[in-house]
N, C-alpha and C. Protein backbone atom coordinates (compact mmCIF):
# COMPACT_ATOMS: atom_id res chain seq x y z
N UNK A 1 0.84 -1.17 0.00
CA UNK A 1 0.00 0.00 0.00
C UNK A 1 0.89 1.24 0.00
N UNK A 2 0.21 1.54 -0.43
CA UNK A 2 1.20 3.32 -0.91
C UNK A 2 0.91 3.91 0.30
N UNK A 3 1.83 5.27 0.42
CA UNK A 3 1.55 6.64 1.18
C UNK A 3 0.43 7.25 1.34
N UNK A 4 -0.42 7.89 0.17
CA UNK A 4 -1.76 8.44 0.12
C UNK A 4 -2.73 7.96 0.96
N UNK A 5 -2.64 7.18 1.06
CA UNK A 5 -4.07 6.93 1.67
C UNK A 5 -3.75 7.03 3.08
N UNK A 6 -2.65 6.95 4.02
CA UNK A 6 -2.85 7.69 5.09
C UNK A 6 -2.86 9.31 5.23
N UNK A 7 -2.09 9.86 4.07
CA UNK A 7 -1.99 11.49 3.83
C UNK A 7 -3.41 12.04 3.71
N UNK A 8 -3.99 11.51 2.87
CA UNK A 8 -5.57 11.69 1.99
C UNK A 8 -6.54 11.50 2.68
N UNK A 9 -6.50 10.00 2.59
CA UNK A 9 -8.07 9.29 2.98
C UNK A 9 -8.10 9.24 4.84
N UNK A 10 -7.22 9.03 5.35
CA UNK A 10 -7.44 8.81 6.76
C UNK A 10 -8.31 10.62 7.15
N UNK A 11 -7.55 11.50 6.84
CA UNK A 11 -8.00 13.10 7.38
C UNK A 11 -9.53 13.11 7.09
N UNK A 12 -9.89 12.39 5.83
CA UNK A 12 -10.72 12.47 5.27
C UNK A 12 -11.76 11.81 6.35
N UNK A 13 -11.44 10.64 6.26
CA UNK A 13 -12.12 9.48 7.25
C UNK A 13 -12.61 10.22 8.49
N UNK A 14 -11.84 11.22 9.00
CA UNK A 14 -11.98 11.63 10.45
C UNK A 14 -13.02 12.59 10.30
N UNK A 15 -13.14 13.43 8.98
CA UNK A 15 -14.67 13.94 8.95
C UNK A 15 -16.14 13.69 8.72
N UNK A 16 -15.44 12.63 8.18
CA UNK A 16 -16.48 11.64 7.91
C UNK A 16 -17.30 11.30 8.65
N UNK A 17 -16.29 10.59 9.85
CA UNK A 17 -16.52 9.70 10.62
C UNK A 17 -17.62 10.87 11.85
N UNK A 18 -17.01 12.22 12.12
CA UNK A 18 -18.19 12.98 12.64
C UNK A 18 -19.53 13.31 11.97
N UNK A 19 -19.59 13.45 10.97
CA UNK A 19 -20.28 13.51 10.38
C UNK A 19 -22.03 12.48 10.25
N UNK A 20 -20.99 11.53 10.38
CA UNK A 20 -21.71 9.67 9.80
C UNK A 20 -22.55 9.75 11.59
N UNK A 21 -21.79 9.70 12.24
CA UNK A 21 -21.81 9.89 13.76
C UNK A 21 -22.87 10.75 14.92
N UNK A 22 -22.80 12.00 13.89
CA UNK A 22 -23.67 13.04 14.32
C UNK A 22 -24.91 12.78 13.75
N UNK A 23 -25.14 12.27 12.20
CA UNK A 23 -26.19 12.08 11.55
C UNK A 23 -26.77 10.55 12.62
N UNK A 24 -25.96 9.71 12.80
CA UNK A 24 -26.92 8.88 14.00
C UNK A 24 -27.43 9.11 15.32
N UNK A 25 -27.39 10.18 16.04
CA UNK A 25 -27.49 10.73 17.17
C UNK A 25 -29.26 10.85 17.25
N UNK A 26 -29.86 10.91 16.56
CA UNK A 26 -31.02 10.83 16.13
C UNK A 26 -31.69 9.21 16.60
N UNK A 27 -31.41 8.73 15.37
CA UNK A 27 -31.68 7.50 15.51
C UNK A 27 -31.59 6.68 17.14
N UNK A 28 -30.01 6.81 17.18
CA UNK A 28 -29.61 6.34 18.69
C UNK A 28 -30.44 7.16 19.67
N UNK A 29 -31.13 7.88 19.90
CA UNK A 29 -32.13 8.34 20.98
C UNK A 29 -33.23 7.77 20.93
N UNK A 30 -33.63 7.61 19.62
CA UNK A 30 -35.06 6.77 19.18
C UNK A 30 -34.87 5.69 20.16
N UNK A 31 -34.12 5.06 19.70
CA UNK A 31 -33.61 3.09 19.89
C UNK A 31 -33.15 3.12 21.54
N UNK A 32 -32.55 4.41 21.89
CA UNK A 32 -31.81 4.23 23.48
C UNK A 32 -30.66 3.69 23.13
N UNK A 33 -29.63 2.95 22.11
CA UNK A 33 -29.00 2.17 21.95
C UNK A 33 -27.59 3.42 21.38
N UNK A 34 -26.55 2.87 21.44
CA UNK A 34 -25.31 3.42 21.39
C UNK A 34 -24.37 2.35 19.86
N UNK A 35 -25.46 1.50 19.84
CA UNK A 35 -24.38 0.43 19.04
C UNK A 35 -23.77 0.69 17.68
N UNK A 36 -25.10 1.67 16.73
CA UNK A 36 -24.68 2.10 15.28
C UNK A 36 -23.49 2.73 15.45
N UNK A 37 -23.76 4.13 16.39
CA UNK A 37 -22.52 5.20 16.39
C UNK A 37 -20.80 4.26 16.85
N UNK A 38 -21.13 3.18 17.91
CA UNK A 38 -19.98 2.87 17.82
C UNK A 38 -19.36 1.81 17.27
N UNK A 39 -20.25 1.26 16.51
CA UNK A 39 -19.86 0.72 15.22
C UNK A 39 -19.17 1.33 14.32
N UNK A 40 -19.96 2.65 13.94
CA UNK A 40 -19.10 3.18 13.10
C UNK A 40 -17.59 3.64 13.24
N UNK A 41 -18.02 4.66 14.32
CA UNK A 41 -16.35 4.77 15.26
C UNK A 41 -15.29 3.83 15.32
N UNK A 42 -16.05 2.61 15.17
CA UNK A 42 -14.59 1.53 15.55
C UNK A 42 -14.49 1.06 14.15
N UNK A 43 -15.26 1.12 13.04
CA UNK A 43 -14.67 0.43 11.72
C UNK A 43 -13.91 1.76 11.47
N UNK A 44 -14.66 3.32 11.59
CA UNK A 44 -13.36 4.61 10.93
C UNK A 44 -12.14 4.42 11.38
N UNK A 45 -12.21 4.27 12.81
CA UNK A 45 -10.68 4.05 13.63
C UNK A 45 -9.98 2.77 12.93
N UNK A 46 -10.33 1.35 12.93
CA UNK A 46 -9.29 0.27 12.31
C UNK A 46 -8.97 0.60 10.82
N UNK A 47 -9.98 1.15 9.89
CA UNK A 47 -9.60 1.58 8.83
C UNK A 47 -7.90 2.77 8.72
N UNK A 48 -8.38 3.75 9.82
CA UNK A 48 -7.26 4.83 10.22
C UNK A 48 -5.65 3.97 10.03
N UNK A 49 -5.90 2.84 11.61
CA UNK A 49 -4.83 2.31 12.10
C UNK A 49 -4.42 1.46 10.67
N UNK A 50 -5.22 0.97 10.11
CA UNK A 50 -4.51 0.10 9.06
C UNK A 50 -4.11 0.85 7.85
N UNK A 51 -4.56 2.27 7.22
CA UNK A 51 -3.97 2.88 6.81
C UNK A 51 -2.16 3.44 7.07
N UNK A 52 -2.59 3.62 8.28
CA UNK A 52 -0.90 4.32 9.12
C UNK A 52 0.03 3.46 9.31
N UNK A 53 -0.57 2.09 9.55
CA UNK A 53 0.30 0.93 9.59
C UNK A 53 1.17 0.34 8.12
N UNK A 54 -0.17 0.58 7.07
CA UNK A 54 1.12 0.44 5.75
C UNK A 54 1.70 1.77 5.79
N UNK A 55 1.61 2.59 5.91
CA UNK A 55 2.69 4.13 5.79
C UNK A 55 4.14 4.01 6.57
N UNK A 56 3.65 3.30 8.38
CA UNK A 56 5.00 2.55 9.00
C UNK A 56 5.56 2.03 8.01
N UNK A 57 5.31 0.63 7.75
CA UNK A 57 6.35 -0.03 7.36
C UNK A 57 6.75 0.16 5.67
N UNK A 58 6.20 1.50 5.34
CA UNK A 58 6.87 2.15 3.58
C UNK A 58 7.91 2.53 4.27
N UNK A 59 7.61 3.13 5.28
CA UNK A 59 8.69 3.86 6.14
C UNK A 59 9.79 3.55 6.53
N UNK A 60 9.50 2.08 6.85
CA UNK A 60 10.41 1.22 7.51
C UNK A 60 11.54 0.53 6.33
N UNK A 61 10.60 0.12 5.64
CA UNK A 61 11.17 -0.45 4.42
C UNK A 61 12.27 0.79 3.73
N UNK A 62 12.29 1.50 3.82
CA UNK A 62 12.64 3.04 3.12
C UNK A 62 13.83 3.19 4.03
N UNK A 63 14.06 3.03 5.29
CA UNK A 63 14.91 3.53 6.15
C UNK A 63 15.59 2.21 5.80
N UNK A 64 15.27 1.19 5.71
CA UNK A 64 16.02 -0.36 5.72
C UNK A 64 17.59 -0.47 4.39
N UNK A 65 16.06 0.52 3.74
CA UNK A 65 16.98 0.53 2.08
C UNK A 65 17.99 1.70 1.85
N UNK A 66 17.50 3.19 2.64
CA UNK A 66 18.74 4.07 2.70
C UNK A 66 19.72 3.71 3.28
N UNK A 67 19.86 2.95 4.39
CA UNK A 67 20.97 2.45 5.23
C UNK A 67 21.45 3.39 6.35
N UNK A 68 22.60 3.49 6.97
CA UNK A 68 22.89 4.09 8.12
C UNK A 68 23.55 5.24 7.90
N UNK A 69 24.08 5.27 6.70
CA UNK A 69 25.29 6.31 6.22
C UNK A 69 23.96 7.44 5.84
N UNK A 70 23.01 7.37 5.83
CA UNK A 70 21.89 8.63 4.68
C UNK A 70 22.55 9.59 5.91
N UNK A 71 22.60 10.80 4.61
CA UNK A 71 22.88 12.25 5.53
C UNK A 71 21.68 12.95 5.31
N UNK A 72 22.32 14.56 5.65
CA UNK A 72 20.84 15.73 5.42
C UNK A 72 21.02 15.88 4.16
N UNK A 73 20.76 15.36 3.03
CA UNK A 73 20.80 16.16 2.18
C UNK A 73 19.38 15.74 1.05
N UNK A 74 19.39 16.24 0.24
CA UNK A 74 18.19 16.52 -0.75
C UNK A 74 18.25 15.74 -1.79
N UNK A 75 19.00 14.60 -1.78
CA UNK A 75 18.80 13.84 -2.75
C UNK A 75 17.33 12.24 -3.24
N UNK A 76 16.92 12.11 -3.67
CA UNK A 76 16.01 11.87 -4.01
C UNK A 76 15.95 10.27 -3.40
N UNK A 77 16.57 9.53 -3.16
CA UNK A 77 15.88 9.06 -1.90
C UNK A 77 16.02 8.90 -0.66
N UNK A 78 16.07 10.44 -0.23
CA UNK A 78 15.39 10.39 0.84
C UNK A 78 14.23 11.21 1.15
N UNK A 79 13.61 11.48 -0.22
CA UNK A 79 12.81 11.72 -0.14
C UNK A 79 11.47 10.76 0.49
N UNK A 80 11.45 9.76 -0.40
CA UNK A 80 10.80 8.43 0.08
C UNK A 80 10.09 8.22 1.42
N UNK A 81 11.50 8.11 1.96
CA UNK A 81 11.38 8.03 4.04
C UNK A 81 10.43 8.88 4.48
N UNK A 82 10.63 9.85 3.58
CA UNK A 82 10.24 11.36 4.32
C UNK A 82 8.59 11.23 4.25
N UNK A 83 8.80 10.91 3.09
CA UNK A 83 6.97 11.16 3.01
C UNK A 83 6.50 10.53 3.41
N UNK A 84 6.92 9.14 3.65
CA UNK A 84 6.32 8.22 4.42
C UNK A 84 6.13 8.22 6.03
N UNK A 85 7.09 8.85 6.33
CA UNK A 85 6.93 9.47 7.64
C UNK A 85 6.29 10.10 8.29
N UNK A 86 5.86 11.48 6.90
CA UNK A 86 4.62 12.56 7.32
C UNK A 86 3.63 11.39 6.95
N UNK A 87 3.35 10.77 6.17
CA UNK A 87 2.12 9.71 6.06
C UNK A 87 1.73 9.19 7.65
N UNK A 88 2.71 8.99 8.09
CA UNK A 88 2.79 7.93 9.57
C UNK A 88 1.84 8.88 10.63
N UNK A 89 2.80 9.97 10.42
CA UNK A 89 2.28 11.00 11.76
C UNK A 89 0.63 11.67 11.43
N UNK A 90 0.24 11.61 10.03
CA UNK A 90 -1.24 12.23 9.20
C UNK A 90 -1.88 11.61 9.81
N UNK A 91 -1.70 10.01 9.86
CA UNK A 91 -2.43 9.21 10.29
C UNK A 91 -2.70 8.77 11.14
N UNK A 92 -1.68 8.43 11.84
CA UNK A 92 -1.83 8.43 13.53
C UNK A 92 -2.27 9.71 13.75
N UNK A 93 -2.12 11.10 13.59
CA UNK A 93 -2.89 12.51 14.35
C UNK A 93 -4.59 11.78 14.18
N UNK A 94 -4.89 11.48 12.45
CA UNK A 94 -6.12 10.94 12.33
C UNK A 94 -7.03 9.77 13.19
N UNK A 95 -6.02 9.11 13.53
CA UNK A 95 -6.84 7.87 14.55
C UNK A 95 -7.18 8.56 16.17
N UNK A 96 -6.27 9.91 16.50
CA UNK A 96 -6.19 10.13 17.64
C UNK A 96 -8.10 11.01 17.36
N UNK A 97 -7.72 11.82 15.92
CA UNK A 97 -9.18 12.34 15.67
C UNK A 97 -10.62 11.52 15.96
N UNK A 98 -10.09 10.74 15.28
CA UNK A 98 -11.11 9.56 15.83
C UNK A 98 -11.51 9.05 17.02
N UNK A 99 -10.31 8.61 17.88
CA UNK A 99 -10.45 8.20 19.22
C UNK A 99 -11.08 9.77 20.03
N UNK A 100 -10.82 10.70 19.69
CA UNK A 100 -11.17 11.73 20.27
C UNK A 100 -12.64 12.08 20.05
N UNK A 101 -13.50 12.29 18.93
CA UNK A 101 -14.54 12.21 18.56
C UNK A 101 -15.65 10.84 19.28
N UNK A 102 -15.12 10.04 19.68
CA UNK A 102 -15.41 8.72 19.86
C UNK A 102 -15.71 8.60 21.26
N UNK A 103 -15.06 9.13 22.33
CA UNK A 103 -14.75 9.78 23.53
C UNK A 103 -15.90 10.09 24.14
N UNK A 104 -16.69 10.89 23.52
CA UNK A 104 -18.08 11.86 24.17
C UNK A 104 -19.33 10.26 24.07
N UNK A 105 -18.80 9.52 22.93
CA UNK A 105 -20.20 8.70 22.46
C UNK A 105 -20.16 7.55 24.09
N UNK A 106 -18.70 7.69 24.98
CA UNK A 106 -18.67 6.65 25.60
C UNK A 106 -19.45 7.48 27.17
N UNK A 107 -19.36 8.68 26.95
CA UNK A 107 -19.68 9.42 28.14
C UNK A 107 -21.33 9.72 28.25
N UNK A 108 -21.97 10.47 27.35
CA UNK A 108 -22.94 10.81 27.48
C UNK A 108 -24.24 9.90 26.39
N UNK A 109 -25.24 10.61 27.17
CA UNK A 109 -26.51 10.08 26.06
C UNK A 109 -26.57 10.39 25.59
N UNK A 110 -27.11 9.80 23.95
CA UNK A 110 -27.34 10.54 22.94
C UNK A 110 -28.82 11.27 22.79
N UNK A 111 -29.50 11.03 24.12
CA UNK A 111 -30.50 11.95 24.57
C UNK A 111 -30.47 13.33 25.32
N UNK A 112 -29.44 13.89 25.71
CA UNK A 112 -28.81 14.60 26.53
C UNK A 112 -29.24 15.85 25.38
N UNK A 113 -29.83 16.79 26.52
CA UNK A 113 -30.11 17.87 25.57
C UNK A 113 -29.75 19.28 26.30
């Protein structure tokens, strides 16, 4: 799996995922039940983690292949590492989005007005 999709789709995911979330808040008061919203929450979040997890190991793989000697400099691969790196951290910030959003659904009712 490539880079993008933790850069892209995970940020993406995390608005989503309020979104998808808030639009059940409704429903879940009807029912009394909590289960849709954290359904959803927990498939956005493993989607997140398994995004960031191939971005790790591009990452990893990337650092394996520059070797120990890579310096600072601007040559083109190290570029690679790099992006894969900001991929790592996009995505993990994104799962924390998630876990954070996710947070309130464990505290309060979704009757609470």
């Amino acid at each position: 799996m490539g880079n993008w999709p933790a850069l892209l789709v995970a940020p993406s995911l995390a608005l989503t995922n309020l979104s998808v979330t808030y639009a059940l808040v409704t429903p879940s008061c009807t029912r009394q039940s909590m289960l849709a919203p954290n359904l959803v929450s927990a498939v956005f979040l493993a989607v997140c983690i398994w995004m960031s997890w191939g971005a790790w190991r591009n990452w990893r793989t990337g650092k394996l292949e520059q070797g120990p000697d890579a310096g600072d400099t601007d040559a083109a691969p190290d570029r690679r590492p790099f992006l894969a790196l900001v991929a790592v951290m996009v995505g993990t910030l994104s799962c924390l989005v998630v876990l954070a959003q996710w947070f309130p659904q464990w505290v309060l009712s979704p009757c609470t007005s």
